[in-house]
PDB file of N, CA and C in Angstrom:
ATOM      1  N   UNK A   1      -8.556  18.847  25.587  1.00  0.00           N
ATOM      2  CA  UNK A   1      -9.401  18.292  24.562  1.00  0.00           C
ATOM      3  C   UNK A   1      -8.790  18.500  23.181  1.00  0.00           C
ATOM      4  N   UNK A   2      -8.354  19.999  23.055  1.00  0.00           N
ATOM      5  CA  UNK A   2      -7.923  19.932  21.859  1.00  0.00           C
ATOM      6  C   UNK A   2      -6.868  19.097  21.335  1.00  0.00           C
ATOM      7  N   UNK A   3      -5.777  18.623  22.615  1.00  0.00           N
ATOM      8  CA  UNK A   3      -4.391  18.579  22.617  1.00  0.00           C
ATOM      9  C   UNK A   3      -4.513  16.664  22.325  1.00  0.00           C
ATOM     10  N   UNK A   4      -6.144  16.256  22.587  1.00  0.00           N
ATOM     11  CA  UNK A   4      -6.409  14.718  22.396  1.00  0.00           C
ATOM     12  C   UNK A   4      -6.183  14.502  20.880  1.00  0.00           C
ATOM     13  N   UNK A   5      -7.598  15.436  20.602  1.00  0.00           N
ATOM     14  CA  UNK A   5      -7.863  15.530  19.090  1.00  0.00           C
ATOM     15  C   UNK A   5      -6.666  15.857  18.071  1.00  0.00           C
ATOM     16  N   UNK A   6      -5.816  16.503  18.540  1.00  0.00           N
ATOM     17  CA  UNK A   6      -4.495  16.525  17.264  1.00  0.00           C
ATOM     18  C   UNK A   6      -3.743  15.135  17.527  1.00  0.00           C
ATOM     19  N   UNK A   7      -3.535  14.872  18.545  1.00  0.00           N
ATOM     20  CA  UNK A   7      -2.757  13.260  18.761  1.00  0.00           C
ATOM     21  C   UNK A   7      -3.821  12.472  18.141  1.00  0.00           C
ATOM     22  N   UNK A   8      -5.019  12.653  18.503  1.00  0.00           N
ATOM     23  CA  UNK A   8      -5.580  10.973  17.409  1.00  0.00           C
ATOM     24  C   UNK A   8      -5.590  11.338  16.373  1.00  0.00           C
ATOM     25  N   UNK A   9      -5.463  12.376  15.654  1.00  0.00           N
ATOM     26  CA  UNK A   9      -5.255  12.964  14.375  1.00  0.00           C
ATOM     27  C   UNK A   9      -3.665  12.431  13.468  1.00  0.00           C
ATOM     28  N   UNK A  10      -2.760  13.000  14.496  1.00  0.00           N
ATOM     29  CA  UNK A  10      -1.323  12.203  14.213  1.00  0.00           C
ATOM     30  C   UNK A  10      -1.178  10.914  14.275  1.00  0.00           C
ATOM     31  N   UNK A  11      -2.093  10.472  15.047  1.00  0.00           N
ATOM     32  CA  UNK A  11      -1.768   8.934  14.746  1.00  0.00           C
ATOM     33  C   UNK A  11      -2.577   8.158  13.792  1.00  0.00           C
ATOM     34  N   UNK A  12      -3.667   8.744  13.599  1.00  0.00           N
ATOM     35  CA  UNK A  12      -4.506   8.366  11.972  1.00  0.00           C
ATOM     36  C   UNK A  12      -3.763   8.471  11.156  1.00  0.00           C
ATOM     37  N   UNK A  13      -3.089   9.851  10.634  1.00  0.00           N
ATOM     38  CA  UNK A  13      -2.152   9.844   9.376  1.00  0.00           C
ATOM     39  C   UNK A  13      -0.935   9.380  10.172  1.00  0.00           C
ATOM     40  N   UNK A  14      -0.604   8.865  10.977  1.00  0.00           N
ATOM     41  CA  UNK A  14       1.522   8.521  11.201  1.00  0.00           C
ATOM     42  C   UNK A  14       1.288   6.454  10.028  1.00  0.00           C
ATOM     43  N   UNK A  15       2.441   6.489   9.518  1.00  0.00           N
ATOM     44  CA  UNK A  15       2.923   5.260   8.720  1.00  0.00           C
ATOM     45  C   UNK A  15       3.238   4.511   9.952  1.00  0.00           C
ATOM     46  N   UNK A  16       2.462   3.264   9.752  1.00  0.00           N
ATOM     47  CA  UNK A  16       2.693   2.472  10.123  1.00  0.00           C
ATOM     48  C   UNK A  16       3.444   0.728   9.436  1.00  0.00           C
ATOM     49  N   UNK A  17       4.470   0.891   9.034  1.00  0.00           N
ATOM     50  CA  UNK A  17       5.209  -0.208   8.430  1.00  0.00           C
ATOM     51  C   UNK A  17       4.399  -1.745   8.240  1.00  0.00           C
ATOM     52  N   UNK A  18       4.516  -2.198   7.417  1.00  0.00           N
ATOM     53  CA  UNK A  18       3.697  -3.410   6.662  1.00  0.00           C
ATOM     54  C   UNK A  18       4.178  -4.419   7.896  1.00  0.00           C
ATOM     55  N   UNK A  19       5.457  -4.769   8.028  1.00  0.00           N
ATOM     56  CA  UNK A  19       6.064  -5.526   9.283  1.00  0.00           C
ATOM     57  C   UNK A  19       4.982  -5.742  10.364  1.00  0.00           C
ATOM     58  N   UNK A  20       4.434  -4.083  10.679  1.00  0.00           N
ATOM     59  CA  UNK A  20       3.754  -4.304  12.079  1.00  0.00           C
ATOM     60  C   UNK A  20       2.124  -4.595  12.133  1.00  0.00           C
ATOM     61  N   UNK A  21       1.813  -4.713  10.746  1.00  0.00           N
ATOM     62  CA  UNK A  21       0.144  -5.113  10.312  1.00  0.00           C
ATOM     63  C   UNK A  21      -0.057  -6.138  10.824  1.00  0.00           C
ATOM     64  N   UNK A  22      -1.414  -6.928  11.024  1.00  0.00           N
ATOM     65  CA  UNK A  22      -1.758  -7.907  11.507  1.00  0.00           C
ATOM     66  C   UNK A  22      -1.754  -8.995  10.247  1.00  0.00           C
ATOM     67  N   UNK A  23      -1.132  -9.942  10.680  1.00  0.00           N
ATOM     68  CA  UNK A  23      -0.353 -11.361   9.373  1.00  0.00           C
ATOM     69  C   UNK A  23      -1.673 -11.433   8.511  1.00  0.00           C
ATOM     70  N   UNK A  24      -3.011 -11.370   8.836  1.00  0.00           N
ATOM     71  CA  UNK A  24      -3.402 -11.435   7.596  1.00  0.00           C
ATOM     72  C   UNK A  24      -3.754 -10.551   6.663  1.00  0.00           C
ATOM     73  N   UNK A  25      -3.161  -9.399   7.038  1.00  0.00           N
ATOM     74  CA  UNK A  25      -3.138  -7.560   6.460  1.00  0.00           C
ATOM     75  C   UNK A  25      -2.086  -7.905   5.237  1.00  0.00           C
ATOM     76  N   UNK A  26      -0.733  -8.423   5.922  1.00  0.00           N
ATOM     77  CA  UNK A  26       0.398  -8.308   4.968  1.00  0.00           C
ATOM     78  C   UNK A  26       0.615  -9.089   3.746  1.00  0.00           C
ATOM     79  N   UNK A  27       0.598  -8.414   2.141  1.00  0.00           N
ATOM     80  CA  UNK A  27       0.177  -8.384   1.286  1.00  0.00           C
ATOM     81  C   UNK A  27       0.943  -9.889   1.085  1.00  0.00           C
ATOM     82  N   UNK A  28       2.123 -10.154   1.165  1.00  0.00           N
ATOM     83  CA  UNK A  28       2.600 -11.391   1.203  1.00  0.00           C
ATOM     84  C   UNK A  28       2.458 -12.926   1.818  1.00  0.00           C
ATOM     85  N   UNK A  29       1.932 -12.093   3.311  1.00  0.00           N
ATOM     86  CA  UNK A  29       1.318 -13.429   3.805  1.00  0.00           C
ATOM     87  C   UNK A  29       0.111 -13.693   3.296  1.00  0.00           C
ATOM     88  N   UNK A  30      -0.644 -12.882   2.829  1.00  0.00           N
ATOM     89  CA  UNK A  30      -1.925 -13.107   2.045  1.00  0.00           C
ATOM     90  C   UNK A  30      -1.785 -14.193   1.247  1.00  0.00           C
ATOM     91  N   UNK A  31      -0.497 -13.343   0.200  1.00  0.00           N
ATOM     92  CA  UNK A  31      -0.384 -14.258  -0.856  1.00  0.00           C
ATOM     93  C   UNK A  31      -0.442 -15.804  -0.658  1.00  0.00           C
ATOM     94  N   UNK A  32       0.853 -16.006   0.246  1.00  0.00           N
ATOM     95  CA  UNK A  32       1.136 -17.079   0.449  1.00  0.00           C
ATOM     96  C   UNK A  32       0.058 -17.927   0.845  1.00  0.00           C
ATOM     97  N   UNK A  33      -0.912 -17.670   1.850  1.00  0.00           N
ATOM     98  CA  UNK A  33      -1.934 -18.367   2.552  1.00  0.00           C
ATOM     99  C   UNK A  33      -3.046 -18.565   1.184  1.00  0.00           C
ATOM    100  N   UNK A  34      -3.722 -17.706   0.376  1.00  0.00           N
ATOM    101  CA  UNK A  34      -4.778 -16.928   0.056  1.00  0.00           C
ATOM    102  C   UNK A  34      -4.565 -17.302  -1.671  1.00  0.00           C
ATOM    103  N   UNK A  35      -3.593 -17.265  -1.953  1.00  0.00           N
ATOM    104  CA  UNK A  35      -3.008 -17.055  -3.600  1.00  0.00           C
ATOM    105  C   UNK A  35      -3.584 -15.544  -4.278  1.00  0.00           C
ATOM    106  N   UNK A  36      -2.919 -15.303  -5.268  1.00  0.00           N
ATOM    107  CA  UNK A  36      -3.026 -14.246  -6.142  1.00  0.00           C
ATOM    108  C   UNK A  36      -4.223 -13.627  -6.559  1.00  0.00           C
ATOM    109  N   UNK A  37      -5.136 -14.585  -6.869  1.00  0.00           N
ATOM    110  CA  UNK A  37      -6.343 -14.509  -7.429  1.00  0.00           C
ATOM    111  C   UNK A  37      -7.200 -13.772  -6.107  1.00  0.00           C
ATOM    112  N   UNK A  38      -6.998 -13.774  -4.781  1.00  0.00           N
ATOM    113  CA  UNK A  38      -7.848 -13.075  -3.326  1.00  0.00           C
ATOM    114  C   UNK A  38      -7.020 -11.583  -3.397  1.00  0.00           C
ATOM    115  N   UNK A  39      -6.050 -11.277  -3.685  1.00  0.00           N
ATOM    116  CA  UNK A  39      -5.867 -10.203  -3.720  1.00  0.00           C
ATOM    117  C   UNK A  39      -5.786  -8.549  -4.761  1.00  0.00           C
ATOM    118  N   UNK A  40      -6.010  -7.710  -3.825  1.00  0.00           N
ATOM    119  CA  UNK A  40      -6.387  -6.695  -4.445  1.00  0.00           C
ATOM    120  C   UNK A  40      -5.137  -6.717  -5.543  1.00  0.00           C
ATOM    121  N   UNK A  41      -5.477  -5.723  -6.754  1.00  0.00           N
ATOM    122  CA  UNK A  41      -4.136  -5.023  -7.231  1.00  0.00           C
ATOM    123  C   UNK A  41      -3.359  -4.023  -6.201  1.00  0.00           C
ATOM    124  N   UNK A  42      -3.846  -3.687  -5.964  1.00  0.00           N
ATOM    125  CA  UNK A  42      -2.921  -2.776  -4.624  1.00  0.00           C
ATOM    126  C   UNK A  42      -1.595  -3.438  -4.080  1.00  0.00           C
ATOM    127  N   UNK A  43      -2.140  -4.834  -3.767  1.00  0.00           N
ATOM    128  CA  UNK A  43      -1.724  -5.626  -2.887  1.00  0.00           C
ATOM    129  C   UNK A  43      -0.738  -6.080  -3.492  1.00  0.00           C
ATOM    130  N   UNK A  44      -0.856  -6.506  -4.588  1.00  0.00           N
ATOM    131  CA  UNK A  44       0.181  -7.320  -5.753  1.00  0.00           C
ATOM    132  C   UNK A  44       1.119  -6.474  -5.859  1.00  0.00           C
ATOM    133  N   UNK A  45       0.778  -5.068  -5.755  1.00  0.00           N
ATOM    134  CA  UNK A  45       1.481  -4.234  -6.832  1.00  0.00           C
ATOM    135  C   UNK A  45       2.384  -3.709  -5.491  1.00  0.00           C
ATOM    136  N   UNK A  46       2.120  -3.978  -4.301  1.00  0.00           N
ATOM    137  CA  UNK A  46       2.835  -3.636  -2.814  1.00  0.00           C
ATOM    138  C   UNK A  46       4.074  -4.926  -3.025  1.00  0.00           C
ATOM    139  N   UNK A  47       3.515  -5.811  -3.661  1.00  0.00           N
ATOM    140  CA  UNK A  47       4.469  -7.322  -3.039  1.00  0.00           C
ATOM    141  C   UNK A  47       5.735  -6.477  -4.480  1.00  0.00           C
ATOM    142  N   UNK A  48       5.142  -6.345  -5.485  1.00  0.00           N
ATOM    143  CA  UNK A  48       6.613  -6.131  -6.531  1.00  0.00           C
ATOM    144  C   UNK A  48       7.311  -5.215  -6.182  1.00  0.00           C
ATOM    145  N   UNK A  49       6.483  -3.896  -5.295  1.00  0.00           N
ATOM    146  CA  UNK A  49       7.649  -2.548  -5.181  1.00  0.00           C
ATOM    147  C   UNK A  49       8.297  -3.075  -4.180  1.00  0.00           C
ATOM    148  N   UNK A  50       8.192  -4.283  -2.879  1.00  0.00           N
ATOM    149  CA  UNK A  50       8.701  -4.151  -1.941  1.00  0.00           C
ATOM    150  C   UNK A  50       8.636  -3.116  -0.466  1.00  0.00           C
ATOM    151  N   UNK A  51       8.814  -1.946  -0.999  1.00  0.00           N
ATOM    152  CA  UNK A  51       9.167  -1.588   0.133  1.00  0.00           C
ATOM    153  C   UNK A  51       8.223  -0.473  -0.338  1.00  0.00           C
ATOM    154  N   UNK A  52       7.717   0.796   0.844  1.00  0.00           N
ATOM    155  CA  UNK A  52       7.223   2.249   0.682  1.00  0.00           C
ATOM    156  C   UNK A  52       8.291   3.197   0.589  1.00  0.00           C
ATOM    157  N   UNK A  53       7.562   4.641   0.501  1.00  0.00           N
ATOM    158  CA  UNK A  53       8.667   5.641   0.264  1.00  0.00           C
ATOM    159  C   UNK A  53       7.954   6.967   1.349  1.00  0.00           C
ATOM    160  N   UNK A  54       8.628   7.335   2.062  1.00  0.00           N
ATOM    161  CA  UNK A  54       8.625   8.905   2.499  1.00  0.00           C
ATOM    162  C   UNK A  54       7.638   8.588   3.482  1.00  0.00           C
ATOM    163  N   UNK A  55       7.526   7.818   4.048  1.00  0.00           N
ATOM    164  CA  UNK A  55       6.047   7.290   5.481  1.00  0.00           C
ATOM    165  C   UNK A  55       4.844   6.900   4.648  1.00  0.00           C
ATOM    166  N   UNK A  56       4.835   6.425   3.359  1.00  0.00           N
ATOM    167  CA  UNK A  56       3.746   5.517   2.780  1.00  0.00           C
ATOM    168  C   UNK A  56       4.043   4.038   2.670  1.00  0.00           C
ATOM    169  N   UNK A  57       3.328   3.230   2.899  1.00  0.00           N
ATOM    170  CA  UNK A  57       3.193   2.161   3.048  1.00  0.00           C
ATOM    171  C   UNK A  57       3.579   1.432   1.244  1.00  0.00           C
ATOM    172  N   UNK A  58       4.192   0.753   0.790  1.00  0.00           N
ATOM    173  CA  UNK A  58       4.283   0.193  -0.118  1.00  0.00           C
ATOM    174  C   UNK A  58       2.414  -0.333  -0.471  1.00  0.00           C
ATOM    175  N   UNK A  59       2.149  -0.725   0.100  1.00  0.00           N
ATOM    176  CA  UNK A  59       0.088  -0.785  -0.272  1.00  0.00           C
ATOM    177  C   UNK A  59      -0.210   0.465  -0.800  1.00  0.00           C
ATOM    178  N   UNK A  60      -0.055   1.562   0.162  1.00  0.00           N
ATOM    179  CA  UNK A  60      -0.559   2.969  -0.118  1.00  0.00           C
ATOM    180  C   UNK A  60      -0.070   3.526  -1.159  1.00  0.00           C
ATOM    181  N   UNK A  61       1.182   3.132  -1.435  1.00  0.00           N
ATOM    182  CA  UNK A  61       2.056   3.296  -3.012  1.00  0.00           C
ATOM    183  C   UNK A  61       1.561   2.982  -4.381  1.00  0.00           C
ATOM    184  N   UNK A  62       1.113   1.692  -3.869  1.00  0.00           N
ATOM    185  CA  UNK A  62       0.520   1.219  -5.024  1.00  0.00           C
ATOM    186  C   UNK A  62      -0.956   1.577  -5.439  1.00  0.00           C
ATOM    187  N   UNK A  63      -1.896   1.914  -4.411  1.00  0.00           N
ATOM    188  CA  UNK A  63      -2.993   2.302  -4.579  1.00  0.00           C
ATOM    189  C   UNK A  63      -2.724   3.734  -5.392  1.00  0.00           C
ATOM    190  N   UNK A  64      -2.045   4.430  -4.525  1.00  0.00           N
ATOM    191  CA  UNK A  64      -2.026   5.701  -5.505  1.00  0.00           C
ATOM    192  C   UNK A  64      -1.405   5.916  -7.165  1.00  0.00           C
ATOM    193  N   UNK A  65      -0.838   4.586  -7.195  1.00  0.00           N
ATOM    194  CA  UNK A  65      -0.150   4.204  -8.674  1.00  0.00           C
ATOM    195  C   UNK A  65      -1.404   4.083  -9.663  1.00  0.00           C
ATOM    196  N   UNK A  66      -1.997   3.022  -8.830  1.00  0.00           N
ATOM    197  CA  UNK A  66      -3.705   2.485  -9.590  1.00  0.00           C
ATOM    198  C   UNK A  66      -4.010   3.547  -9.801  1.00  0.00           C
ATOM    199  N   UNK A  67      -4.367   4.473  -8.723  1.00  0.00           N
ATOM    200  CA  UNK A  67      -5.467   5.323  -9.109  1.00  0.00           C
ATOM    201  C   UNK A  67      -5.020   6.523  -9.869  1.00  0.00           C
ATOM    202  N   UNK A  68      -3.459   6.737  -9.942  1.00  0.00           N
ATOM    203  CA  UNK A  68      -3.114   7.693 -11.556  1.00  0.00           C
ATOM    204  C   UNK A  68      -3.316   7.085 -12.512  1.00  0.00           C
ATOM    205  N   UNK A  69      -2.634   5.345 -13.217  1.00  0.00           N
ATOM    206  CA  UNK A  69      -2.766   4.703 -14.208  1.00  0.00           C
ATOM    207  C   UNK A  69      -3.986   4.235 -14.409  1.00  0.00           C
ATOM    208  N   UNK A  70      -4.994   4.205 -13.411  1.00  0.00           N
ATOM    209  CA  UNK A  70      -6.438   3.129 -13.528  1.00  0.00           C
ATOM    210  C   UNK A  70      -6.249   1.814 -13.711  1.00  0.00           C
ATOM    211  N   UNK A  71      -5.124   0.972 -14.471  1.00  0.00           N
ATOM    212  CA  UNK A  71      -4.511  -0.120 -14.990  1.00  0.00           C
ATOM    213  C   UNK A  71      -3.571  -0.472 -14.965  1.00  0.00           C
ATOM    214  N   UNK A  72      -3.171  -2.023 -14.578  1.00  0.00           N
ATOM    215  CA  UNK A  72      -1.712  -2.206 -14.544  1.00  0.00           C
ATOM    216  C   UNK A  72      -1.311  -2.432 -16.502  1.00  0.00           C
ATOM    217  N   UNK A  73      -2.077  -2.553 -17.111  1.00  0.00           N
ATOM    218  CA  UNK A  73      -2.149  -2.076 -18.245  1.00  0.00           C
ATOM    219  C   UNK A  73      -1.483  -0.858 -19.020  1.00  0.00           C
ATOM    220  N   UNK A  74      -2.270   0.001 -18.372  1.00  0.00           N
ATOM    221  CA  UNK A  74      -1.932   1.465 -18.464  1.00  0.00           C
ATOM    222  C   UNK A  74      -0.300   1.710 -17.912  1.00  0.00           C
ATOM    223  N   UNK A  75       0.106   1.507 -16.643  1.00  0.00           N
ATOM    224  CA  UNK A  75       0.815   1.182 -16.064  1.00  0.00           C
ATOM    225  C   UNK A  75       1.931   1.051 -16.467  1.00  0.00           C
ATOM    226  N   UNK A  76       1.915   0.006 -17.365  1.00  0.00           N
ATOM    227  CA  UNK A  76       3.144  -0.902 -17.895  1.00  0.00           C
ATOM    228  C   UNK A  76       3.791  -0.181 -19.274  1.00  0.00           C
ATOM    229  N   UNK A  77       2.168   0.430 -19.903  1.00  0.00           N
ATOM    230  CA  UNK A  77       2.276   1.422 -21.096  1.00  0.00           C
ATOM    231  C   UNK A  77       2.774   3.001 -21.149  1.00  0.00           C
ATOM    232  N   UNK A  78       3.252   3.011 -19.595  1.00  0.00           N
ATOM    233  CA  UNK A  78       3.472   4.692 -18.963  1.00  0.00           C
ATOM    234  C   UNK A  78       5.194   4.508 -19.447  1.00  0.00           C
ATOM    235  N   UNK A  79       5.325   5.444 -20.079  1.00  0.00           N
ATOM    236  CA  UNK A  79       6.919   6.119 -19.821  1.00  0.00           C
ATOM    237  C   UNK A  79       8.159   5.994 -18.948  1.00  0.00           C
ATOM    238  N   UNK A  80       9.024   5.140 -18.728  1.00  0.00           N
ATOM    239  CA  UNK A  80       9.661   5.594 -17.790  1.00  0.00           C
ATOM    240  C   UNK A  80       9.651   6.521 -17.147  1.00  0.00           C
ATOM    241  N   UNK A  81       9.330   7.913 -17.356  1.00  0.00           N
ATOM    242  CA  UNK A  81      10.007   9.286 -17.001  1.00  0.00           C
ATOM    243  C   UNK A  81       8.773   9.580 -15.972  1.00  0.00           C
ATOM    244  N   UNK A  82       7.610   8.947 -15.843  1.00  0.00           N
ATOM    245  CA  UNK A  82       6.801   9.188 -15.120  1.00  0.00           C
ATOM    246  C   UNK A  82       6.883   8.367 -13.859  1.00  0.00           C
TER     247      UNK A  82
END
């Protein structure tokens, strides 16, 4: 029992690559189908970085970008060095 509960645990947090999302998950096919205006900032901000870093999802990248800057505003007004 215990040995279930840590595997569905690892596989809740394991990265799962944008590639293997379901086509209307992926922030690009969105785009394409959906246009700009249906998607989150998250989403937008996944299509410019391209890619993730360290087992985060380029989405998950960007969400956590939002939610330090609050704004792509803010964002744009941040420092390089940050």
């Amino acid at each position: 029992m215990k040995n279930d509960l840590r595997n569905a645990r690892k596989k809740a947090n394991s990265h799962v690559p944008i590639k293997d999302w379901i086509e209307s998950e992926r922030p690009r096919e969105a785009l394409l189908k959906n246009g700009a205006e249906t998607l989150s900032l998250s989403k937008l901000l996944a299509i410019i970085l391209r890619t993730g870093s360290d087992g985060v999802s380029a989405e998950e990248l960007g969400k956590r970008i939002l939610n330090k800057y609050k704004s792509l505003r803010a964002l744009d007004e941040a420092p390089l060095k940050n």
